[in-house]
N, C-alpha and C. Protein backbone atom coordinates (compact mmCIF):
# COMPACT_ATOMS: atom_id res chain seq x y z
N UNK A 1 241.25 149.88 -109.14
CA UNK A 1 239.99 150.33 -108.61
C UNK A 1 238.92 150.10 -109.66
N UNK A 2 237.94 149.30 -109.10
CA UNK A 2 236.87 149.52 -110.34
C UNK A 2 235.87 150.39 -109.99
N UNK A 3 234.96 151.00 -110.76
CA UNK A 3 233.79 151.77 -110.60
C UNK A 3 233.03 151.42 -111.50
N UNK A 4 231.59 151.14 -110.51
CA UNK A 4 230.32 150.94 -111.70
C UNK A 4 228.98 152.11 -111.66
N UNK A 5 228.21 152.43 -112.43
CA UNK A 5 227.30 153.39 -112.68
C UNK A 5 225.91 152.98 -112.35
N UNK A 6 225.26 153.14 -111.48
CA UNK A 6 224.22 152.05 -111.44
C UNK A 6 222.99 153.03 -112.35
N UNK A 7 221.55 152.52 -112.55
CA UNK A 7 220.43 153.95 -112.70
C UNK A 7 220.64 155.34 -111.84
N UNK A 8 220.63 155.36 -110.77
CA UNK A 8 220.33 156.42 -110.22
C UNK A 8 221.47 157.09 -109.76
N UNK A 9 222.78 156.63 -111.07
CA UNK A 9 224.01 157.85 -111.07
C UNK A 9 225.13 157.59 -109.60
N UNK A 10 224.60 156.62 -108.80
CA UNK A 10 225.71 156.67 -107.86
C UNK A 10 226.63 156.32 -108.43
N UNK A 11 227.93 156.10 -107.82
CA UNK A 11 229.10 155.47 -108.06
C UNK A 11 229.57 154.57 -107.08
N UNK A 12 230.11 153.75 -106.97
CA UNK A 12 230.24 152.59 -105.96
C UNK A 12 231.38 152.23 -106.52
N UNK A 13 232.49 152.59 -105.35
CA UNK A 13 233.88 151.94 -105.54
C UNK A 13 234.87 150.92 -104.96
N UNK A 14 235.55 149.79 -106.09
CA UNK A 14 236.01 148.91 -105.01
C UNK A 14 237.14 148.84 -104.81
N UNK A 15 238.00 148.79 -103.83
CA UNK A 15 239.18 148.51 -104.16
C UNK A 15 239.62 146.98 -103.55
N UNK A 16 240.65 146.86 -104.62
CA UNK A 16 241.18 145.52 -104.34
C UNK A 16 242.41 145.27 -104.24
N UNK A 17 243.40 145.27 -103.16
CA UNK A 17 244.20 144.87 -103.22
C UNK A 17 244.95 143.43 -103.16
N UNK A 18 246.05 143.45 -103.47
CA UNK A 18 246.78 141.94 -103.33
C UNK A 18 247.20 141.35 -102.46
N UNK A 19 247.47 142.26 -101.13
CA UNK A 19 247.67 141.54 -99.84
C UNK A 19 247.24 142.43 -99.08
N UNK A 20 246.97 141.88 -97.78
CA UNK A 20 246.38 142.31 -96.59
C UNK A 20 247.49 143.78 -96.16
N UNK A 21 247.29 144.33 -95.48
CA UNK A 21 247.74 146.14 -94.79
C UNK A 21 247.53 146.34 -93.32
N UNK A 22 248.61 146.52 -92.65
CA UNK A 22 248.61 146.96 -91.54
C UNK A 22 249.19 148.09 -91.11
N UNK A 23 248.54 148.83 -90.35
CA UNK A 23 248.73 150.45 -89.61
C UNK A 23 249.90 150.15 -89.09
N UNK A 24 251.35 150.60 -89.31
CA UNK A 24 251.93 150.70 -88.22
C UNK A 24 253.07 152.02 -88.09
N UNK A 25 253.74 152.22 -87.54
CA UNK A 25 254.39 153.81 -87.13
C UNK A 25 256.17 153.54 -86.81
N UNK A 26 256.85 152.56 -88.21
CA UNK A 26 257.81 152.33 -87.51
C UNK A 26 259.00 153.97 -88.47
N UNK A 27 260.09 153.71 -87.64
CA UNK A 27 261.13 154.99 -88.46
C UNK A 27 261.96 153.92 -90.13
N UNK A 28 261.97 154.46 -91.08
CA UNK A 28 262.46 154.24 -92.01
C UNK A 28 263.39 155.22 -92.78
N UNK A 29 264.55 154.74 -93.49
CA UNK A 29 265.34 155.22 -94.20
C UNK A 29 264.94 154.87 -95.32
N UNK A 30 264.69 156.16 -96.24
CA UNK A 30 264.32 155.73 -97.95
C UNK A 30 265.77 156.89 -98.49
N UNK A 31 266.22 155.65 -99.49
CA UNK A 31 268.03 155.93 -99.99
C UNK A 31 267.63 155.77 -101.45
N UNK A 32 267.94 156.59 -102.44
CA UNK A 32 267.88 156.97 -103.65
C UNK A 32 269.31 158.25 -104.29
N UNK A 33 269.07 158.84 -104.74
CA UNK A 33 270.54 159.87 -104.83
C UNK A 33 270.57 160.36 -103.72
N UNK A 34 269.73 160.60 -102.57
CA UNK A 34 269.45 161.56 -101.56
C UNK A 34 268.99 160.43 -100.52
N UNK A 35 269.62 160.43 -99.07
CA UNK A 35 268.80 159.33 -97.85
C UNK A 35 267.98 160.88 -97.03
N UNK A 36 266.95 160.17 -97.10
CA UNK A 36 265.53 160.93 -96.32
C UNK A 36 264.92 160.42 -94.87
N UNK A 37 264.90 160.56 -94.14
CA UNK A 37 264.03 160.05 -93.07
C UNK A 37 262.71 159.63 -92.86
N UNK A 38 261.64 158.87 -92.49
CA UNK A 38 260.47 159.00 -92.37
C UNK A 38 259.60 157.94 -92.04
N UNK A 39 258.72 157.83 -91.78
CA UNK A 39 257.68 157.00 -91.19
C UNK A 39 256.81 156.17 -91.88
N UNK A 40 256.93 154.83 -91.75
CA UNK A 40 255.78 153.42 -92.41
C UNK A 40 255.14 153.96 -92.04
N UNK A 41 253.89 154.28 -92.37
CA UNK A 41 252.30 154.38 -92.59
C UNK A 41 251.64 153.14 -92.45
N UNK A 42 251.88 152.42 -93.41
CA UNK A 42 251.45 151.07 -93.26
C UNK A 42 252.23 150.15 -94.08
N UNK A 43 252.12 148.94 -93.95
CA UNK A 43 252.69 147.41 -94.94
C UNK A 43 251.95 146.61 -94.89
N UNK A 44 252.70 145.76 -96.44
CA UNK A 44 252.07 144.89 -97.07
C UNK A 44 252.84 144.05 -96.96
N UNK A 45 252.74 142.61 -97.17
CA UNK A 45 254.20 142.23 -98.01
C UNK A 45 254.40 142.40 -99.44
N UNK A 46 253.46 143.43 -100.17
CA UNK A 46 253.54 143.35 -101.23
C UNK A 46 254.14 145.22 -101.70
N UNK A 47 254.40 145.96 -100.50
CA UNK A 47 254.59 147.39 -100.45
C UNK A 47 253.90 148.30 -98.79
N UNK A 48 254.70 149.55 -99.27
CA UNK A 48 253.61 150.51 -98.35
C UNK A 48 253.70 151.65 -98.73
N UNK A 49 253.08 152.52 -97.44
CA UNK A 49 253.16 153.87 -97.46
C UNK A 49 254.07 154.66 -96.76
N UNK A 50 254.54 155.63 -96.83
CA UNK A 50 255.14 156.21 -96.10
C UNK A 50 255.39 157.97 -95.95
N UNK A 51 255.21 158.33 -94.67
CA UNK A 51 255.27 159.39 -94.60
C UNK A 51 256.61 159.97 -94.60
N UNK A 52 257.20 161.22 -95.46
CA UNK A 52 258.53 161.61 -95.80
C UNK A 52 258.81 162.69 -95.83
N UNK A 53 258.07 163.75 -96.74
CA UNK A 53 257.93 164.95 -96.58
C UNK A 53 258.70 165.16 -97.55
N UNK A 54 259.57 164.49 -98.28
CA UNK A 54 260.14 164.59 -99.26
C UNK A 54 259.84 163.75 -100.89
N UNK A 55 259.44 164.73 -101.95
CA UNK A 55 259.14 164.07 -102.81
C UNK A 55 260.25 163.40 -104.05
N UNK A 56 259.42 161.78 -104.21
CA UNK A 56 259.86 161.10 -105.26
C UNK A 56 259.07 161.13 -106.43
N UNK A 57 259.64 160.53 -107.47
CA UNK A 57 259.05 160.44 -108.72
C UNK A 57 258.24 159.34 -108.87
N UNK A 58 257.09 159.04 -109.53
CA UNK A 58 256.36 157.57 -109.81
C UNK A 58 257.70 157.11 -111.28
N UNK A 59 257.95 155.83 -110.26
CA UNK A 59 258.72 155.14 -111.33
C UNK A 59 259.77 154.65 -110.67
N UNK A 60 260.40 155.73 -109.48
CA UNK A 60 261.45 155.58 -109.32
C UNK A 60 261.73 155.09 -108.74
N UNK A 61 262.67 154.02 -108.31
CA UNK A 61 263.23 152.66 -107.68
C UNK A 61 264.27 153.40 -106.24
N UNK A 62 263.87 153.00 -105.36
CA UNK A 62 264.60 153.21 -104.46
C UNK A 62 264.25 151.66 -103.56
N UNK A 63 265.17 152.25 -101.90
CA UNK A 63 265.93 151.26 -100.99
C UNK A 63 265.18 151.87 -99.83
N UNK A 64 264.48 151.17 -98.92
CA UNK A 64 263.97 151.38 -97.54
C UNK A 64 264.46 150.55 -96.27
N UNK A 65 264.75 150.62 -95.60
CA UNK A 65 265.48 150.61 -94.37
C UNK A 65 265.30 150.56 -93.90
N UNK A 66 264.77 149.65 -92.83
CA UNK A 66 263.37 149.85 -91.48
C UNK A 66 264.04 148.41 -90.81
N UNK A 67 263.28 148.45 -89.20
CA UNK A 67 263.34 147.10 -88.41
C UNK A 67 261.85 147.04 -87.99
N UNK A 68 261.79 145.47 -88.14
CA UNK A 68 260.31 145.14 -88.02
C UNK A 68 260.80 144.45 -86.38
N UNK A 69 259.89 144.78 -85.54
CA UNK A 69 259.94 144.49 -83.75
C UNK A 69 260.01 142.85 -83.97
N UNK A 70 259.74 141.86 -84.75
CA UNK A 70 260.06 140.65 -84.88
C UNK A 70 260.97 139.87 -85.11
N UNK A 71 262.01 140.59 -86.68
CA UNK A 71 262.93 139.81 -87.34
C UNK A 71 263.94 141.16 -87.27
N UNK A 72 264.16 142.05 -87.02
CA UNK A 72 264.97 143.45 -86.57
C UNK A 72 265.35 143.95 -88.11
N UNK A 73 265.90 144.50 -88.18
CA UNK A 73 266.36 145.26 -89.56
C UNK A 73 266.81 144.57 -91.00
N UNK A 74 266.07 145.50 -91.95
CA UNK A 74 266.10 144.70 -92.97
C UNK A 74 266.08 146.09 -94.35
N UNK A 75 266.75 145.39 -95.58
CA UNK A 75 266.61 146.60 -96.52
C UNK A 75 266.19 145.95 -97.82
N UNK A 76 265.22 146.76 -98.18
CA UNK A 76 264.31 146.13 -99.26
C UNK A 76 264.02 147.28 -100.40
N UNK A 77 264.30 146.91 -101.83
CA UNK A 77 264.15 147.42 -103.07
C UNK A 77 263.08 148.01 -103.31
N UNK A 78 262.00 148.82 -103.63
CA UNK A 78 260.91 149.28 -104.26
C UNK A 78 260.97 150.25 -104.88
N UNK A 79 259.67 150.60 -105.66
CA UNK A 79 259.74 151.66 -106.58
C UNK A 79 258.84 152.24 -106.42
N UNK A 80 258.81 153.45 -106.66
CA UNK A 80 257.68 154.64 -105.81
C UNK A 80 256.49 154.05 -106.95
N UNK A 81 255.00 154.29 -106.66
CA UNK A 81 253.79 153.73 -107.14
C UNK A 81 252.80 154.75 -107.34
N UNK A 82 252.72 155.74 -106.13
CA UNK A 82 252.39 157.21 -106.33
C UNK A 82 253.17 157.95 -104.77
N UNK A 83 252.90 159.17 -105.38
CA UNK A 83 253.56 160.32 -104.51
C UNK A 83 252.65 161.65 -104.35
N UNK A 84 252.36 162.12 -103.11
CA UNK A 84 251.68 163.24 -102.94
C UNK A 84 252.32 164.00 -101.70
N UNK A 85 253.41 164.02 -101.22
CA UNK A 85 253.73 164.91 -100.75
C UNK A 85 252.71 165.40 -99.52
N UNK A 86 252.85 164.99 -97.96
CA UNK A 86 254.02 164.32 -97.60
C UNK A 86 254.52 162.72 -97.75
N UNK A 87 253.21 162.10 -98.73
CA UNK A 87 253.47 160.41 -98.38
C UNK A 87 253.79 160.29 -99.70
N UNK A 88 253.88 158.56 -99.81
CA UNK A 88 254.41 157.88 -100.99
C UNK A 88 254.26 156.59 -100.49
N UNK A 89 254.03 155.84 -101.65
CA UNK A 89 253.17 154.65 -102.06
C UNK A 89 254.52 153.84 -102.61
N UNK A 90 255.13 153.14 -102.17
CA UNK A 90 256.12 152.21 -102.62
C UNK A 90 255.51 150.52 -102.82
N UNK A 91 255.86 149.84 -103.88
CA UNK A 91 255.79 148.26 -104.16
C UNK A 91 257.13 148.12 -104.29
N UNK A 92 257.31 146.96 -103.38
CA UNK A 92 258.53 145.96 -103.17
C UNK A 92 258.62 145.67 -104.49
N UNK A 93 260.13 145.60 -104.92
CA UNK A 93 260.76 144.69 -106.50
C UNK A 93 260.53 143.23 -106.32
N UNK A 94 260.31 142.89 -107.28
CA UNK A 94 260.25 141.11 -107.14
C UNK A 94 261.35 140.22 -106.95
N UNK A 95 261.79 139.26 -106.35
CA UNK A 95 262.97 138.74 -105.97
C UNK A 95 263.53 138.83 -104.62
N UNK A 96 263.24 139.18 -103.79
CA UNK A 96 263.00 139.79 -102.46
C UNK A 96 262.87 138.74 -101.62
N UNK A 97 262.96 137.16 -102.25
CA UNK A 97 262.26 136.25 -100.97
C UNK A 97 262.28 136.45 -99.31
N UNK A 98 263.61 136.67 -99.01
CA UNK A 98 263.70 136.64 -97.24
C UNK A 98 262.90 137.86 -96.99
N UNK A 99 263.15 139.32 -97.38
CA UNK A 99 262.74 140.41 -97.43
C UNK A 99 261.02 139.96 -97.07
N UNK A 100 260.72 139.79 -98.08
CA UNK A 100 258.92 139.45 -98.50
C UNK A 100 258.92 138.52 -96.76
N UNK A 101 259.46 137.72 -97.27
CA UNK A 101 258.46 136.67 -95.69
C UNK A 101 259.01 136.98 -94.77
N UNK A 102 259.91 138.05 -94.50
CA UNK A 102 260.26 138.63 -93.25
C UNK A 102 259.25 139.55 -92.98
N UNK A 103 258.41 140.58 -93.63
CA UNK A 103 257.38 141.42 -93.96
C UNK A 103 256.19 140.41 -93.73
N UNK A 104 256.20 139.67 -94.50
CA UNK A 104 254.45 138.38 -94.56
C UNK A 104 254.54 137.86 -92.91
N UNK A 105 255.24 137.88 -92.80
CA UNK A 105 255.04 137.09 -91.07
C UNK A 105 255.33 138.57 -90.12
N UNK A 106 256.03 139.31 -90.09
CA UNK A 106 254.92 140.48 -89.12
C UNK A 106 253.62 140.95 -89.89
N UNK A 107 253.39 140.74 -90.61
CA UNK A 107 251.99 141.28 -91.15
C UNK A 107 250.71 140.36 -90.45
N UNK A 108 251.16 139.22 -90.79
CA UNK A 108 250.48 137.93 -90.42
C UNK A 108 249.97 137.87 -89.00
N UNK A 109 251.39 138.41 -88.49
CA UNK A 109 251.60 137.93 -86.58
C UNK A 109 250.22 139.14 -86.00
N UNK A 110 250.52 140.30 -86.76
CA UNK A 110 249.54 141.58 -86.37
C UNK A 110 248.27 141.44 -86.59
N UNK A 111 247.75 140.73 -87.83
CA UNK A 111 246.21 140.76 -88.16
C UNK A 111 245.91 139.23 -87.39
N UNK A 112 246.87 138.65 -86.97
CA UNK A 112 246.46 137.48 -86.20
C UNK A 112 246.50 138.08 -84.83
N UNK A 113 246.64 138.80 -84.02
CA UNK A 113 247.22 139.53 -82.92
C UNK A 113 247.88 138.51 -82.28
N UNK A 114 248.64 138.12 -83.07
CA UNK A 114 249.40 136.88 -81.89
C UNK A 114 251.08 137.53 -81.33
N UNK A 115 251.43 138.50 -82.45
CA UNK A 115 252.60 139.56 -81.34
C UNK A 115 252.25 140.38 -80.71
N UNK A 116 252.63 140.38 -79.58
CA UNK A 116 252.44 141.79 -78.85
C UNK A 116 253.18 142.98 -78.66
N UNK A 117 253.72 143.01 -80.07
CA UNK A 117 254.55 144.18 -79.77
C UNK A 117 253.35 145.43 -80.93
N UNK A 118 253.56 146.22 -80.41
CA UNK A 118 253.04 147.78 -81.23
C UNK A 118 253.57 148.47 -81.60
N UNK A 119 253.34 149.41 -82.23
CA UNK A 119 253.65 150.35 -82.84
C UNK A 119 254.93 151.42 -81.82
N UNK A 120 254.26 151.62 -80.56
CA UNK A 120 254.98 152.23 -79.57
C UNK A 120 255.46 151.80 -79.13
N UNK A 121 256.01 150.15 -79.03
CA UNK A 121 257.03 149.05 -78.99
C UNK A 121 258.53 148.85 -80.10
N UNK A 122 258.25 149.58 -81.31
CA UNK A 122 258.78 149.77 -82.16
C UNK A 122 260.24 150.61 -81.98
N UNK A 123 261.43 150.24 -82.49
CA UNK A 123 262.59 151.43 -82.34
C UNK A 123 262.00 152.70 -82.86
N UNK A 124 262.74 153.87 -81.89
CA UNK A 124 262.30 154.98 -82.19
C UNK A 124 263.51 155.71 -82.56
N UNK A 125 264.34 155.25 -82.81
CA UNK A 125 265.57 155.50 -83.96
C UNK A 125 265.59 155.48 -84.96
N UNK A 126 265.82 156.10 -86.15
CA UNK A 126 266.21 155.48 -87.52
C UNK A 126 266.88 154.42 -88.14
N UNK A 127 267.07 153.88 -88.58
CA UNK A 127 267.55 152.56 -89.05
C UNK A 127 269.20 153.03 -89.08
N UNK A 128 270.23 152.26 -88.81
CA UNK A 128 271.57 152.31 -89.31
C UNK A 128 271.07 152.74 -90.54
N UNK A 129 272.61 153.59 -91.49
CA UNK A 129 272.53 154.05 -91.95
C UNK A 129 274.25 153.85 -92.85
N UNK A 130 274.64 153.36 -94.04
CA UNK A 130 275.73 152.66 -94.61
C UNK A 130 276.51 154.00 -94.38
């Protein structure tokens, strides 16, 4: 985030992220010592958010579990980025190729609206579960 000071004391903030973000409402499994239940908020292919209700640590590396309505279920590495209870801010680990462009192309398909599937198109199950 940058912030600049102009004369007359405002503040004007930018943010910048690294890839594009889309709203969506699918069910996810986040697996660490403890598997939790809970809801994408949104994705990147570069991370997301998620609603959980259960708190993680910033730092800590966990496993998410989700099916995207395009390429169906998939489990991908990240590490919590921030946490506030009920959500959390996860970035994907690097190395991830299929993972990543399985993510980059529903991201893609949505801000292009060229799928028509939604959010309420989405499984409303939890992901299998090992």
């Amino acid at each position: 985030m940058e912030q600049t000071d102009s004369a007359a004391n405002s503040v004007r903030v930018v943010t910048r992220r690294r890839a594009a973000r889309v709203k969506v409402h699918l069910p996810v499994v986040v697996q660490s010592t403890f598997h939790t239940q809970g809801t994408l908020q949104n994705l990147s292919r570069t991370g997301c958010a998620i609603e959980c209700g259960t708190y993680y640590h910033v730092g800590e590396q966990i496993v998410l579990v989700f099916a995207l309505p395009i390429s169906g279920e998939l489990r991908i590495r990240a590490m919590v980025r921030w946490a506030t209870v009920p959500l959390l801010g996860a970035e994907f680990c690097p190395g991830q190729k299929k993972e990543e462009n399985m993510i980059g192309t529903y991201v893609a398909s949505q801000l292009l609206g060229e799928d028509s599937s939604t959010s309420e198109k989405a499984p409303t199950q939890p992901p299998h579960q090992p």
